[in-house]
Protein backbone atom coordinates (compact mmCIF):
# COMPACT_ATOMS: atom_id res chain seq x y z
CA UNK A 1 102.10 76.80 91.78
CA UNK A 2 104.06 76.36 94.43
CA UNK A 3 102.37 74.32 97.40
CA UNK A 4 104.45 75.45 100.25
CA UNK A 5 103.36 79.19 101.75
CA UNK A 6 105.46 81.38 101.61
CA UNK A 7 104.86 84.78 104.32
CA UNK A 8 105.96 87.91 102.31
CA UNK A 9 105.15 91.39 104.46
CA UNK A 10 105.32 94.54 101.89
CA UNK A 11 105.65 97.95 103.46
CA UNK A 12 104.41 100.67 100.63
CA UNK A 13 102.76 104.06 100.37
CA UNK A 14 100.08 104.87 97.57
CA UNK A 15 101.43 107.84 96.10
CA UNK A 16 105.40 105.87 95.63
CA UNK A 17 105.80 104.78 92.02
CA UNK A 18 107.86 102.02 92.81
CA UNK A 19 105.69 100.26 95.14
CA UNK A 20 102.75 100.17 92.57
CA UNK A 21 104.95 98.65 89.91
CA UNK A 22 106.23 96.28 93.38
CA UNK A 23 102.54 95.17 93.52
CA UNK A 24 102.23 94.54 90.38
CA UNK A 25 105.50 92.26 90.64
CA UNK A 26 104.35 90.76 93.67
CA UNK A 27 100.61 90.14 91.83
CA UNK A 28 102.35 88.56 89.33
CA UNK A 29 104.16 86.10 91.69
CA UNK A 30 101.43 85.10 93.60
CA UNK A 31 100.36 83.02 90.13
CA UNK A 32 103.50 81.10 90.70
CA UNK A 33 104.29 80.73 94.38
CA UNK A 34 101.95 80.08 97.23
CA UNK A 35 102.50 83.46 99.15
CA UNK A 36 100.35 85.07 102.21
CA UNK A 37 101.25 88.38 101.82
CA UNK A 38 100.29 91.02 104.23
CA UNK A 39 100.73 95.04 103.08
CA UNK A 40 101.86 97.61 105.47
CA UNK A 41 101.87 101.55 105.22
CA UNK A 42 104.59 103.45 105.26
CA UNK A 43 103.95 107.74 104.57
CA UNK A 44 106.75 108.75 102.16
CA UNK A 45 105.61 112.18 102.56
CA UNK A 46 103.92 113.35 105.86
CA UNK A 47 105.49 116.61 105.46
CA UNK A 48 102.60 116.96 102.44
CA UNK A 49 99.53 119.46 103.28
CA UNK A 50 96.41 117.67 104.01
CA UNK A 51 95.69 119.15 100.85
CA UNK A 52 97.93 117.89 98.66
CA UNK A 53 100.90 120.17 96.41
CA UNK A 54 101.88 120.70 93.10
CA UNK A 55 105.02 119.37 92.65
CA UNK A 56 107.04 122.03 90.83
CA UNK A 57 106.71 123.74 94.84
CA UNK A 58 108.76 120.77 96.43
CA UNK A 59 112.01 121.43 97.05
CA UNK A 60 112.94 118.80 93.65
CA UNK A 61 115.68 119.42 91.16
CA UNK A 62 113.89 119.48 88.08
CA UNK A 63 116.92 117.77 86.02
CA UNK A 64 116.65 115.01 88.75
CA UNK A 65 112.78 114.84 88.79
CA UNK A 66 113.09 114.07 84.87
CA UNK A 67 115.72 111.48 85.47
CA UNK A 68 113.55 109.61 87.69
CA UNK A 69 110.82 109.37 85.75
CA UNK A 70 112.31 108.03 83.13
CA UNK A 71 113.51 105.24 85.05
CA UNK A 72 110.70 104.64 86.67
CA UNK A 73 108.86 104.19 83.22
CA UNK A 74 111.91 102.09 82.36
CA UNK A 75 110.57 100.03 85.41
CA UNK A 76 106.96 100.22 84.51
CA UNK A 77 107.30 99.05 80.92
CA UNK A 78 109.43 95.63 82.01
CA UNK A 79 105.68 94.80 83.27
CA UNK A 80 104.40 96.72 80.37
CA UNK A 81 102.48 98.84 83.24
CA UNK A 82 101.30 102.51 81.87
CA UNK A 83 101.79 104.88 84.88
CA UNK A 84 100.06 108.45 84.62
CA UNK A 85 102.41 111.45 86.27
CA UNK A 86 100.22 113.67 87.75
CA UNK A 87 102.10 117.41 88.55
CA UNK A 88 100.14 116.68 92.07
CA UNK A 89 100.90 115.12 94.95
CA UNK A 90 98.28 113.98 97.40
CA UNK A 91 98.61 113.55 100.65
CA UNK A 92 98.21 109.75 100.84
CA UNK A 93 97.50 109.55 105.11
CA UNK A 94 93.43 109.08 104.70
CA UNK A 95 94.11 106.38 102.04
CA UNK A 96 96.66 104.61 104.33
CA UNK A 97 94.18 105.34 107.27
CA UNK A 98 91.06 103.50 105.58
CA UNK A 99 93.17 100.76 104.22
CA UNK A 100 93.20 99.65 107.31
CA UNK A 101 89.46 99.99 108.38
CA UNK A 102 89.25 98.00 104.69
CA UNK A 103 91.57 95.29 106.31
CA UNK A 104 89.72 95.23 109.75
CA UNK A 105 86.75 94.43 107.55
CA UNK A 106 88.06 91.44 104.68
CA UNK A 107 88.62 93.73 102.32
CA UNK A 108 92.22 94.96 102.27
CA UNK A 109 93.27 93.64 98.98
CA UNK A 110 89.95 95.05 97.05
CA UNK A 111 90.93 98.78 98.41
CA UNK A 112 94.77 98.48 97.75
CA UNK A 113 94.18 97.86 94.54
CA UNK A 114 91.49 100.54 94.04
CA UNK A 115 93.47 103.59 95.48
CA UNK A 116 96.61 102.62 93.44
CA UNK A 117 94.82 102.20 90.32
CA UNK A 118 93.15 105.45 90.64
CA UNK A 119 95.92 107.41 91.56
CA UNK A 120 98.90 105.81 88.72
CA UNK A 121 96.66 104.89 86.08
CA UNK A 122 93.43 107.50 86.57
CA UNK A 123 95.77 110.66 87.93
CA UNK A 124 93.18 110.81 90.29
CA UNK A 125 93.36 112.90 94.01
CA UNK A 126 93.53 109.87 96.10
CA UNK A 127 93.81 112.27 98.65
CA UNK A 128 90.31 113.45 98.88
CA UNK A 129 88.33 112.03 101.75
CA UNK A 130 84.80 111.88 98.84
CA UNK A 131 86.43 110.00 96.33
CA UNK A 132 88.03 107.67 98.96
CA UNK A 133 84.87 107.44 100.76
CA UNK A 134 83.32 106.53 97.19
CA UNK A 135 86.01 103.75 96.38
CA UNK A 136 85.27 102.13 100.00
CA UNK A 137 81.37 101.80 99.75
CA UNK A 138 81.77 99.99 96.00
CA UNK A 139 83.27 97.11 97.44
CA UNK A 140 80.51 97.09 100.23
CA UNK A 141 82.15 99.60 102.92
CA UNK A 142 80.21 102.05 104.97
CA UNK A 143 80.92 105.41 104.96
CA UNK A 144 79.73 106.12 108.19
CA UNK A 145 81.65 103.13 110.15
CA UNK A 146 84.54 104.77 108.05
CA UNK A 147 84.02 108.26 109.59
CA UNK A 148 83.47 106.50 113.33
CA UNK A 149 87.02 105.45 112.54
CA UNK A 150 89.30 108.11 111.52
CA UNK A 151 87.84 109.74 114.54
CA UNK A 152 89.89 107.28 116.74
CA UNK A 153 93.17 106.41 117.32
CA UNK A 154 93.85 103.07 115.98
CA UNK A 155 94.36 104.18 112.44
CA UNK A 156 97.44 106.57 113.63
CA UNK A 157 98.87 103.98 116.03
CA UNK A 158 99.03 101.51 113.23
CA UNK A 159 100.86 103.69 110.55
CA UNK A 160 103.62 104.64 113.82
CA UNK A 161 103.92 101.27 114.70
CA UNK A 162 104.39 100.00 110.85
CA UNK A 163 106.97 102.85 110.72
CA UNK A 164 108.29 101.95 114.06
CA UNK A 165 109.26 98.20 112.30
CA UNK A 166 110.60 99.04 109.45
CA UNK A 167 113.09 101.93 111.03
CA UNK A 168 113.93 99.14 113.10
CA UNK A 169 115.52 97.04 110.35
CA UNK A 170 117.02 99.88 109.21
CA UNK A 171 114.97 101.07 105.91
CA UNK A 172 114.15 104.79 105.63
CA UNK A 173 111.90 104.05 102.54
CA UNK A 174 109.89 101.88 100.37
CA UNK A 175 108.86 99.70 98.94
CA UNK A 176 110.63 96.97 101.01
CA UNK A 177 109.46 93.13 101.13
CA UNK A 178 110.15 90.60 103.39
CA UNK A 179 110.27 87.41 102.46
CA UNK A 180 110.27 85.00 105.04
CA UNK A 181 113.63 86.16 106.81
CA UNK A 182 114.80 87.56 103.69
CA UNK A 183 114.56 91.63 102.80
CA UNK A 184 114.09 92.68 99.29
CA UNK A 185 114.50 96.69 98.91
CA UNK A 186 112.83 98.83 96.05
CA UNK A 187 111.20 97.54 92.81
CA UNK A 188 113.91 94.69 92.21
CA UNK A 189 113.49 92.87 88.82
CA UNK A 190 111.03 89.85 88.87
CA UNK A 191 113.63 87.62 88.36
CA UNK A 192 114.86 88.87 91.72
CA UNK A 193 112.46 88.06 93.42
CA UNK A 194 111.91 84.68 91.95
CA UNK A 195 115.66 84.21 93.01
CA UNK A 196 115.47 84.55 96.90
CA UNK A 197 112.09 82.74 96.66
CA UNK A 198 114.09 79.81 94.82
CA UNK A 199 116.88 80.11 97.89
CA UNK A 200 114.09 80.01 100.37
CA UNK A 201 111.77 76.88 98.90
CA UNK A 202 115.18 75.12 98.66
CA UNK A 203 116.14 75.64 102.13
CA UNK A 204 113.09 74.16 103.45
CA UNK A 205 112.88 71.27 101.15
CA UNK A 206 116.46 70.53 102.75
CA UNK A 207 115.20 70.72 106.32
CA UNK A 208 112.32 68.30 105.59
């Protein structure tokens, strides 16, 4: 592995198929390169009752829909990933919203990787406040201290100010990484981002 660290901040939404196969790609370089990476949320679709929707209602051509699944499992099966298309869409705001109660307590990472494994490979409803309530309190979170906060502010604040930052560089969607002053946009290929990361690691061995 690589000794020097490496900041990478990663903007993603649960319910977006190519920011679970990103994390998965960015999981994968972590075993290479020393990276701190830091996840921020980013709501693909506020527009989505609280709810959730069946698909087939959104206003999707269903020619395109099929295209884009097939390149997303295109995608998936370079990391030999097996992603389950549910015909619902969740709203994914509560899962954003206690990600970050999950971060204010150490435990970010564990939750992340909860929610998007229940919703891409379980087809789960990670829009449901019980079974995200039930995720939180197996890695140790309590469900009342989770309640206290979604009654405040903070978690709203955070998602507008995440979305805020990345309007601001001039991205409309996910996922998007940042790599040190480098942007990476979408689910690039691995070698991809093993490039830049090359480009960067050699322009601060040159300015040692």
């Amino acid at each position: 592995m690589s000794q020097t660290k490496l900041k990478v901040i990663a903007y993603s939404d649960y319910i977006c198929p190519f920011c679970y196969i990103g994390y998965h790609r960015i999981e994968k370089l972590k075993k290479e390169y020393n990276l701190a990476v830091e996840w921020r949320p980013f709501e693909i679709h506020p527009e989505t009752p609280a709810w959730g929707t069946l698909k087939e209602e959104m206003a999707v051509n269903k020619e395109y829909l099929e295209g884009l699944r097939a390149h997303i499992k295109r995608l998936a099966d370079e990391d030999d990933l097996t992603l389950k298309f549910s015909d619902f869409l969740p709203n994914s705001r509560l899962a954003l919203f206690i990600s970050e109660f999950a971060r204010k307590k150490g435990k970010f990472e564990e939750f992340h990787k909860l929610v998007l494994e229940a919703y891409w490979f379980e087809g789960k409803d990670i829009g449901s406040i019980d079974l995200l309530l039930d995720l939180a309190e197996s890695i140790g979170l309590d469900k009342n201290e989770i309640d206290l906060y979604l009654h405040t502010d903070e978690p709203f604040e955070i998602l507008q100010k995440s979305l805020n930052e990345i309007r601001r560089i001039g991205i409309n969607g996910v996922p998007a990484f940042i790599i040190e002053n480098r942007l990476i946009f979408g689910a690039q290929p691995y070698e991809v981002f093993k490039k830049v990361i090359k480009i960067i690691l050699d322009e601060k061995s040159n300015q040692i």
